[in-house]
N, C-alpha and C. Protein backbone atom coordinates (compact mmCIF):
# COMPACT_ATOMS: atom_id res chain seq x y z
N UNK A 1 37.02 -17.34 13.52
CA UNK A 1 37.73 -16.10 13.79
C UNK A 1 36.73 -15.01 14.18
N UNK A 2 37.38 -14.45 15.24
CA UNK A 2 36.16 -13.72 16.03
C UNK A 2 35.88 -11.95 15.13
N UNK A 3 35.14 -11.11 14.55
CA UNK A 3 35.23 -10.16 13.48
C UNK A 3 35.28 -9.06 14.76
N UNK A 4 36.13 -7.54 14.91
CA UNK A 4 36.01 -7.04 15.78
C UNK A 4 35.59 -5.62 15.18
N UNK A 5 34.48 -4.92 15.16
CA UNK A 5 34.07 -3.60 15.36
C UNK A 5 34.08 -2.68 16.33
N UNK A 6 34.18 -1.21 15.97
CA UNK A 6 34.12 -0.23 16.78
C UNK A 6 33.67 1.08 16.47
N UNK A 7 32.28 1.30 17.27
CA UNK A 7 31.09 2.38 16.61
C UNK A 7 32.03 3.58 17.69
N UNK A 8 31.90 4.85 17.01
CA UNK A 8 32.49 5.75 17.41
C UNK A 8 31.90 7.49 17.18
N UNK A 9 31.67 7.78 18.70
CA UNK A 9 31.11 9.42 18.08
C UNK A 9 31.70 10.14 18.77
N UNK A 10 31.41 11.33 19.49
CA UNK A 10 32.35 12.20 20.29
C UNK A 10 32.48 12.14 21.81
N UNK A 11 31.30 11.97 22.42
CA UNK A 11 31.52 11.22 24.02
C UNK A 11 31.27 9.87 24.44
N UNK A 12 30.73 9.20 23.30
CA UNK A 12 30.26 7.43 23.72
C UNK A 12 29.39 7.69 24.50
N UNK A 13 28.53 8.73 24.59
CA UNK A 13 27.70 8.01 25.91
C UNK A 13 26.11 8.40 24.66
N UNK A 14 25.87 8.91 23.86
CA UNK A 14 24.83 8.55 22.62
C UNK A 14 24.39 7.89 21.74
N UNK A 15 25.18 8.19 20.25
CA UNK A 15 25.22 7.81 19.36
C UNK A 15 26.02 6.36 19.58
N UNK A 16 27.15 6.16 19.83
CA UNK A 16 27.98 5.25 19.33
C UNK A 16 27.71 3.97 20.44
N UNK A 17 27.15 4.66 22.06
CA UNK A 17 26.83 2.96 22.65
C UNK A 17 25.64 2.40 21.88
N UNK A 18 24.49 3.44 21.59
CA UNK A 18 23.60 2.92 20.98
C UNK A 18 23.77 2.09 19.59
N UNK A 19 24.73 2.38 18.74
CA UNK A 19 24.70 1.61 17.63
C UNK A 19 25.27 0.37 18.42
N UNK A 20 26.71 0.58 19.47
CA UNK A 20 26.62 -0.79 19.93
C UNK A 20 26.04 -1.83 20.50
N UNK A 21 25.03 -1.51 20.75
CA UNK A 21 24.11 -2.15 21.30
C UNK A 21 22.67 -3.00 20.61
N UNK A 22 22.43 -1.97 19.66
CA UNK A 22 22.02 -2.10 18.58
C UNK A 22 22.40 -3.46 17.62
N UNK A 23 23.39 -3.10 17.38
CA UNK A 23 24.01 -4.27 16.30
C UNK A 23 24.40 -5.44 17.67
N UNK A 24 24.47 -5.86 18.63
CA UNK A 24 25.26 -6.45 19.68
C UNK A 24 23.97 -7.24 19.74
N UNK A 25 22.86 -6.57 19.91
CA UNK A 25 21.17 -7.36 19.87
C UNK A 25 20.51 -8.03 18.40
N UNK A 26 21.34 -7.06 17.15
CA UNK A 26 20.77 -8.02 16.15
C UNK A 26 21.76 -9.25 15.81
N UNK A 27 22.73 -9.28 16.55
CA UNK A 27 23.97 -10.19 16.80
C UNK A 27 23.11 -11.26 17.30
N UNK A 28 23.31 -10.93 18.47
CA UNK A 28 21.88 -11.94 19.67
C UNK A 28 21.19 -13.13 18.88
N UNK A 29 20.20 -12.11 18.15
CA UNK A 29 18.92 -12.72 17.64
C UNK A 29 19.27 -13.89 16.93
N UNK A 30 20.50 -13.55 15.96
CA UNK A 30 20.79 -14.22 14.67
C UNK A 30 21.92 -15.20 15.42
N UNK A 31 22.26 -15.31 16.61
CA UNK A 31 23.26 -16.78 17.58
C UNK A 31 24.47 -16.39 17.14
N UNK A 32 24.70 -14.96 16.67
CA UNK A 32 26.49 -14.59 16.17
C UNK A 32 26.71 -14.17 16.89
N UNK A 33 26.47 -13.97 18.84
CA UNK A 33 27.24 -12.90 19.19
C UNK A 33 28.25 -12.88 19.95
N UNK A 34 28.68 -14.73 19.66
CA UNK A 34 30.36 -14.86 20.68
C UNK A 34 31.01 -14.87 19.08
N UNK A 35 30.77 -14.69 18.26
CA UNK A 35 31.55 -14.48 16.78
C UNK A 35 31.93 -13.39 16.28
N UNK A 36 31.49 -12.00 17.13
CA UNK A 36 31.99 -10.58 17.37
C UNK A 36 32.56 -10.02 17.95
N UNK A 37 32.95 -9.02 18.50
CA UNK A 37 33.56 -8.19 19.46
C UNK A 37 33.14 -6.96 18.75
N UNK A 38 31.85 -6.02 19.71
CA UNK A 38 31.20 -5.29 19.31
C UNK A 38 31.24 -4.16 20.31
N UNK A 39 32.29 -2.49 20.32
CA UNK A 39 32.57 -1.98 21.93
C UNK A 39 32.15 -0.65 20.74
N UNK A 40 32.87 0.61 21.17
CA UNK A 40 32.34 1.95 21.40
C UNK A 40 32.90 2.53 21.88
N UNK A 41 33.72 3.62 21.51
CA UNK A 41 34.61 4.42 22.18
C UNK A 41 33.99 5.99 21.50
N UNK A 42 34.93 7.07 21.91
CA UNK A 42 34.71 8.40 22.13
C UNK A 42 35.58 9.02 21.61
N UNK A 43 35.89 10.10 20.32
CA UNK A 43 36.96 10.91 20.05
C UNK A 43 37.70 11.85 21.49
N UNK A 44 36.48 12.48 21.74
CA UNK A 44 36.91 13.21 23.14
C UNK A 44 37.32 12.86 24.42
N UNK A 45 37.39 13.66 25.35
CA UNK A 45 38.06 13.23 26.49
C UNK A 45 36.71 13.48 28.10
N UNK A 46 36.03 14.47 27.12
CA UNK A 46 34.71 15.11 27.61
C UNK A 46 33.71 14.42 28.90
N UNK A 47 33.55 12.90 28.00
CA UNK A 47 32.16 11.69 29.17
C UNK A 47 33.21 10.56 29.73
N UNK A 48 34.61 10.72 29.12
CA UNK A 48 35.18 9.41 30.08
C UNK A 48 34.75 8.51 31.27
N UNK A 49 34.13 7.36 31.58
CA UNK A 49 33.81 7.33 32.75
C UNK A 49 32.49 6.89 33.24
N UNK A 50 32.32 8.32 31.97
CA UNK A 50 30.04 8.65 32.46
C UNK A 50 29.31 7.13 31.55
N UNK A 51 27.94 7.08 32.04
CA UNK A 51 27.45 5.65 31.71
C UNK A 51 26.30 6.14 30.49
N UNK A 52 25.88 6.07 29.37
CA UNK A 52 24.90 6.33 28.23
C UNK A 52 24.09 7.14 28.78
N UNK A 53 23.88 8.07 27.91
CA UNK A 53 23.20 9.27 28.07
C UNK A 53 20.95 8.63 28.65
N UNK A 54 20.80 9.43 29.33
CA UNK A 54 19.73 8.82 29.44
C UNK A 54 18.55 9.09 28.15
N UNK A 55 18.98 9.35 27.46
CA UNK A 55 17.72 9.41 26.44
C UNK A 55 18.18 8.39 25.72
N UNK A 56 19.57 7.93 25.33
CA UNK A 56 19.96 6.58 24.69
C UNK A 56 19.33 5.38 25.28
N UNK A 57 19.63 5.41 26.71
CA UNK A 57 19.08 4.09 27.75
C UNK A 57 17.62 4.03 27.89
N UNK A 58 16.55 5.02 27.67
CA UNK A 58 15.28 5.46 27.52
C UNK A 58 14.68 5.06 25.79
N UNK A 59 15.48 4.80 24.99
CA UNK A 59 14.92 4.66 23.56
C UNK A 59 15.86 3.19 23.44
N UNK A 60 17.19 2.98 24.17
CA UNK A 60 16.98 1.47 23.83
C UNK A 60 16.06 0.24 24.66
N UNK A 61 15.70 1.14 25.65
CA UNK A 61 14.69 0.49 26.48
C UNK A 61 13.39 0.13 25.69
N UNK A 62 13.54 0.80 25.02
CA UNK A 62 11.90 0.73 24.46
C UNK A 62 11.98 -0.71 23.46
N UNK A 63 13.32 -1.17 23.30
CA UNK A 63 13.04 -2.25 22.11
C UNK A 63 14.14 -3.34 23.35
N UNK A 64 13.47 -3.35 24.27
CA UNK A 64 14.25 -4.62 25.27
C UNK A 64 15.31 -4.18 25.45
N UNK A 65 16.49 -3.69 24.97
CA UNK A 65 18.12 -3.64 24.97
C UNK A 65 18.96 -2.32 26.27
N UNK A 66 19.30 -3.31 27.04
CA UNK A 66 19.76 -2.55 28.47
C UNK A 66 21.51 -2.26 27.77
N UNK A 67 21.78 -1.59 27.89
CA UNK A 67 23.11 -1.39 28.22
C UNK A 67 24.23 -1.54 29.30
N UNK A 68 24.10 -2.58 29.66
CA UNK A 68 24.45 -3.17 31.09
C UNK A 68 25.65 -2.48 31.29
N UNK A 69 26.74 -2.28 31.91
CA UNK A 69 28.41 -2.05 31.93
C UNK A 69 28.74 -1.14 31.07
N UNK A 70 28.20 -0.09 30.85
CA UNK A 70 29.33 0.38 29.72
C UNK A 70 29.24 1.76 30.17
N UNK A 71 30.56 2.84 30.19
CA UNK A 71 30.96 3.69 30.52
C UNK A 71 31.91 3.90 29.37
N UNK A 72 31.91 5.28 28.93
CA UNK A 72 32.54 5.75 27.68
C UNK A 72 33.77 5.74 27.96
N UNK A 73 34.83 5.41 26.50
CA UNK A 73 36.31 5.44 26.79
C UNK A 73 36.94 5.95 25.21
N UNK A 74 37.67 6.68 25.35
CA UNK A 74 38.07 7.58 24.36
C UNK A 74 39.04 6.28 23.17
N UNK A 75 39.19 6.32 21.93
CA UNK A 75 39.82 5.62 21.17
C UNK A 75 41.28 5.84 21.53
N UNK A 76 41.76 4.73 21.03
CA UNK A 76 43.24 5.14 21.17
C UNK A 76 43.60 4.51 19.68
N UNK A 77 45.05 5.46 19.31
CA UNK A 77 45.88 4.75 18.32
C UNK A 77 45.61 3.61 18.27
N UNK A 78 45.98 2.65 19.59
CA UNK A 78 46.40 1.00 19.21
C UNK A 78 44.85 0.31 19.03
N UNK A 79 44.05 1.00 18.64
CA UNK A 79 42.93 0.47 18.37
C UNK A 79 42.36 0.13 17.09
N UNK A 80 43.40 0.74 16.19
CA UNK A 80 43.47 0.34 15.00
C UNK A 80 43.39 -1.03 14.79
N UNK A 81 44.77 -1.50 15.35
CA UNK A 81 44.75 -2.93 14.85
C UNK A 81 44.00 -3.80 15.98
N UNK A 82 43.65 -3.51 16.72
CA UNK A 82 42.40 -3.79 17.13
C UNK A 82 41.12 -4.52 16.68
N UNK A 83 40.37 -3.56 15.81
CA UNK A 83 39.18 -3.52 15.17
C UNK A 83 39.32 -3.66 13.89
N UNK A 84 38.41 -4.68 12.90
CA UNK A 84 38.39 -4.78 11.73
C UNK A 84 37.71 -3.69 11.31
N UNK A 85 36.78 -2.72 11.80
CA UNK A 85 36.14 -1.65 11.10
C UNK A 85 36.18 -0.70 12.07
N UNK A 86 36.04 0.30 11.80
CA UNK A 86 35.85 1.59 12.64
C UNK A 86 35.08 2.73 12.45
N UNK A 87 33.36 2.57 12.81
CA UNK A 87 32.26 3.54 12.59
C UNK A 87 32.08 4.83 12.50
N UNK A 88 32.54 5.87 12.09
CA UNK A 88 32.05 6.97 12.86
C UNK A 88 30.52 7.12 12.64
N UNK A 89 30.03 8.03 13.15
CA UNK A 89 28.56 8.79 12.68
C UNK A 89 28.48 9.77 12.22
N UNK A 90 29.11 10.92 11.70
CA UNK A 90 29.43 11.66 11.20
C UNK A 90 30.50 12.17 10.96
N UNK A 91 30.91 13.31 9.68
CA UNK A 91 31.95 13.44 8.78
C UNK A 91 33.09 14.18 9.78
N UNK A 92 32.78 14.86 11.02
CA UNK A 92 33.04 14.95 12.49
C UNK A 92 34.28 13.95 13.07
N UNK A 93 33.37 12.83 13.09
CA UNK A 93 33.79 11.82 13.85
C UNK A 93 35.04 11.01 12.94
N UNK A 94 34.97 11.21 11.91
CA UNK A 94 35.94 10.02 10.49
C UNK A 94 36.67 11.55 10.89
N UNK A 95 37.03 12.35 11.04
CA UNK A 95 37.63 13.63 11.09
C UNK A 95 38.78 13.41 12.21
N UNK A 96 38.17 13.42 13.34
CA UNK A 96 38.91 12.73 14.46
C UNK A 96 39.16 11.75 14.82
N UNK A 97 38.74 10.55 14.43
CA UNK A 97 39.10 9.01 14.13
C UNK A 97 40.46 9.48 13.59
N UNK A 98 40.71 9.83 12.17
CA UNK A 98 41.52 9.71 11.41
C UNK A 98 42.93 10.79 12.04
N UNK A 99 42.41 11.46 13.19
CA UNK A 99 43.49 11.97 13.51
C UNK A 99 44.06 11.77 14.64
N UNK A 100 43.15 10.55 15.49
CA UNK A 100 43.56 9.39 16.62
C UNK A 100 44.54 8.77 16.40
N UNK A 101 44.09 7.95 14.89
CA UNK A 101 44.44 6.78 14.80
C UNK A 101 46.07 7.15 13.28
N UNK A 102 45.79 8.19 12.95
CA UNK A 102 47.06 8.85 12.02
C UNK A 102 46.56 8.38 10.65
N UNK A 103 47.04 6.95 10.37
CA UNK A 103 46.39 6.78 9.00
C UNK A 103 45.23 5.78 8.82
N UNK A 104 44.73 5.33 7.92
CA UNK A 104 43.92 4.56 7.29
C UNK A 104 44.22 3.28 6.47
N UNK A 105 45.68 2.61 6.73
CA UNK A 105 46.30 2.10 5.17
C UNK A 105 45.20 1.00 5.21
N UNK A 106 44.00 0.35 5.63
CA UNK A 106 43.31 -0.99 5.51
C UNK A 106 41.94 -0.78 5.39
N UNK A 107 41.72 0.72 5.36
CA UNK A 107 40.39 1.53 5.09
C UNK A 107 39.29 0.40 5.91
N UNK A 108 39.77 0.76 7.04
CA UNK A 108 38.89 0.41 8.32
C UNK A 108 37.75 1.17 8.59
N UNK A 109 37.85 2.41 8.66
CA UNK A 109 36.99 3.99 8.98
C UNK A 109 36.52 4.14 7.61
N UNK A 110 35.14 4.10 8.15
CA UNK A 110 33.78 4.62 7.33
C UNK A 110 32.86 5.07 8.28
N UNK A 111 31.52 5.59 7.78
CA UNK A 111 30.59 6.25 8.57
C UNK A 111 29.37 5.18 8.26
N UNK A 112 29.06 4.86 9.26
CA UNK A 112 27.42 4.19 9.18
C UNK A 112 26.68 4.15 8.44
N UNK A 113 25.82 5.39 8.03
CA UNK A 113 25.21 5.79 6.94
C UNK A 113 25.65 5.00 5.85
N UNK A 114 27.00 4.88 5.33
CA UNK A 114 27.19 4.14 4.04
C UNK A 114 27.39 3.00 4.00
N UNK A 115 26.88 2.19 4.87
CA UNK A 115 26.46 0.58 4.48
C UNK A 115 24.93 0.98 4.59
N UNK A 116 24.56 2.17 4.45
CA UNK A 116 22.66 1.72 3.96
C UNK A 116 22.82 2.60 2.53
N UNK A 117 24.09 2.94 2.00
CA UNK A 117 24.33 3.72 0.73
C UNK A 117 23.56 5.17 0.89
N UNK A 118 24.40 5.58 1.89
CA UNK A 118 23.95 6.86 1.96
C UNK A 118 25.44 7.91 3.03
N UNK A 119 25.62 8.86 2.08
CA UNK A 119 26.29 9.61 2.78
C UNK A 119 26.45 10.63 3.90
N UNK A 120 24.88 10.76 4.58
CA UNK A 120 24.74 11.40 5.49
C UNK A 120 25.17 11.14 6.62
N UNK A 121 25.18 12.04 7.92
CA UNK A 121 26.17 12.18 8.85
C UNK A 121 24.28 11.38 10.06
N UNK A 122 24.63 10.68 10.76
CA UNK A 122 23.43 10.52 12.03
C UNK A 122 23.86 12.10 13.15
N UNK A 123 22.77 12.12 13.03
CA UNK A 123 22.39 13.84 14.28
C UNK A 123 22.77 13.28 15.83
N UNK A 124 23.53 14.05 16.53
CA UNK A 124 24.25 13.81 18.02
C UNK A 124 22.88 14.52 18.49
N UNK A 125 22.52 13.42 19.21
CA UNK A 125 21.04 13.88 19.93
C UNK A 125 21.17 14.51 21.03
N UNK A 126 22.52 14.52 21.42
CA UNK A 126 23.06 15.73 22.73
C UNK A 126 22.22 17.27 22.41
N UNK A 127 22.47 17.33 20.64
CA UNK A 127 22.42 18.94 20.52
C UNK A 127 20.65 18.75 20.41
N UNK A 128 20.10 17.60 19.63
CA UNK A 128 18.77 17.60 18.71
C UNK A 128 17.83 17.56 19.59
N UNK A 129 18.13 16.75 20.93
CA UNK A 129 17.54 15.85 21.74
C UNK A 129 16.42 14.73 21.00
N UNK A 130 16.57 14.53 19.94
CA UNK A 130 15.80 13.74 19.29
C UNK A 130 16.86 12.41 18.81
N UNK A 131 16.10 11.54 19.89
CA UNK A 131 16.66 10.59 20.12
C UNK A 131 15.92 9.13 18.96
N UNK A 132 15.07 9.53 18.38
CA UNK A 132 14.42 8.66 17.44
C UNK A 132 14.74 8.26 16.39
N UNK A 133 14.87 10.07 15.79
CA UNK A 133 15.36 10.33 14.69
C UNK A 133 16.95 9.40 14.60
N UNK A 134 17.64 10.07 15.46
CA UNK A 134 19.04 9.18 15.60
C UNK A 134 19.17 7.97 15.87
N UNK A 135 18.18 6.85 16.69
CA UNK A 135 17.76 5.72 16.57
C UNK A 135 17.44 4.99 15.33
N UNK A 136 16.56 5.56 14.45
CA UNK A 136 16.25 4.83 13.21
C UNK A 136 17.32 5.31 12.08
N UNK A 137 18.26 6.53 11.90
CA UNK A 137 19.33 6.19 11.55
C UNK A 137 20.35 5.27 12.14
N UNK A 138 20.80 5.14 13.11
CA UNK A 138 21.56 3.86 13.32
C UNK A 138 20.87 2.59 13.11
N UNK A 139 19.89 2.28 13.23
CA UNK A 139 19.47 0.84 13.21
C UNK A 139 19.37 0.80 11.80
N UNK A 140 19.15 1.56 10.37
CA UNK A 140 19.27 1.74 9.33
C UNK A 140 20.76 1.58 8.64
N UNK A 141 21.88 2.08 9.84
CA UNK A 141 23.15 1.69 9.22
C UNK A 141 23.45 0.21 10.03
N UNK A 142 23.10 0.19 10.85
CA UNK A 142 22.92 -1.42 11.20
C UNK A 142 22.47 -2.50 10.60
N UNK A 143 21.63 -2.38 10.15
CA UNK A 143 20.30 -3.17 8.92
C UNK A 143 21.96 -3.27 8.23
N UNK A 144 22.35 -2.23 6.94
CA UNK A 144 23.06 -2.34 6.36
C UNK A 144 24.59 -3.08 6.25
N UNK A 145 25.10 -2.58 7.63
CA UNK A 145 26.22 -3.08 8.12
C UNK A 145 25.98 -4.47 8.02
N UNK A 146 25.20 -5.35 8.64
CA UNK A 146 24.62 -6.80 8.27
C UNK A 146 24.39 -7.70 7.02
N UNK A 147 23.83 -6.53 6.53
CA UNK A 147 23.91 -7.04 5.13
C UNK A 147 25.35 -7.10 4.33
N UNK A 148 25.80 -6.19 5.08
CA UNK A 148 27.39 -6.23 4.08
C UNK A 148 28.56 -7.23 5.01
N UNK A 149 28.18 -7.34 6.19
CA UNK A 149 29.09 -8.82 6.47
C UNK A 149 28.45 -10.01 6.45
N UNK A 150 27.08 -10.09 5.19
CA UNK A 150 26.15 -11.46 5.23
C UNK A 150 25.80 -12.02 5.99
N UNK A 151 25.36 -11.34 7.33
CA UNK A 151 24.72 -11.72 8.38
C UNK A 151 23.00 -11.96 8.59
């Protein structure tokens, strides 16, 4: 049975392709990655379209990982049942997730940060431009996320 995730921040073209991509490569490594369905969508309506920010495609470059095809697309309701989990990156993003998608009854929506047991929000490197900082938090809730589906 194929497990389906969905990393989520406010335009998809930062934070949330990068975690997908991220976890999509430590997928790779470990021969799980026709055993996922690993995408990325956008609360907003803002980057529809547009392709990863170039400082995302510039820092996943640096560890091999291209982002081939992907252009941001806003969540929808029916994406709930969709996805077995639903990422945000900050308390932001579970904010507007939860008001996409209406309710929660299968507590799908959590934030990244807390599969490395930590409640902090990852920084939208749109505003920080620090794209590192926000790199080694996601690959930190990635690490985690792995560990919690025993991967």
């Amino acid at each position: 049975m194929t497990r389906s995730i969905c990393f989520v921040c406010v335009g998809n073209i930062c934070r949330s392709p990068m975690a997908e991509f991220v976890f999509k490569e430590m997928l790779r490594q470990r021969g799980l990655g026709s055993e996922y369905l690993i995408e990325s969508r956008a609360t907003s309506t803002e980057e529809i379209g547009n392709p990863p920010h170039y400082g995302t495609v510039l820092k996943l470059a640096q560890f091999g990982i291209v982002p081939a095809d992907k252009f941001a697309e806003q969540l929808k309701k029916s994406d709930y049942k969709k996805y077995d989990l639903i990422i945000g990156m900050d308390d932001m993003n579970i904010r507007s997730i939860l008001r996409i998608i209406g309710s929660d009854p299968e507590n799908k929506v959590c934030k990244l940060l807390s599969f490395a047991g930590s409640d902090r929000n990852i920084a939208d490197p749109w505003y920080t431009n620090d794209f590192d900082t926000t790199y080694n938090d996601i690959k930190l809730g990635c690490d985690g996320l792995a560990e919690y589906l025993g991967i």
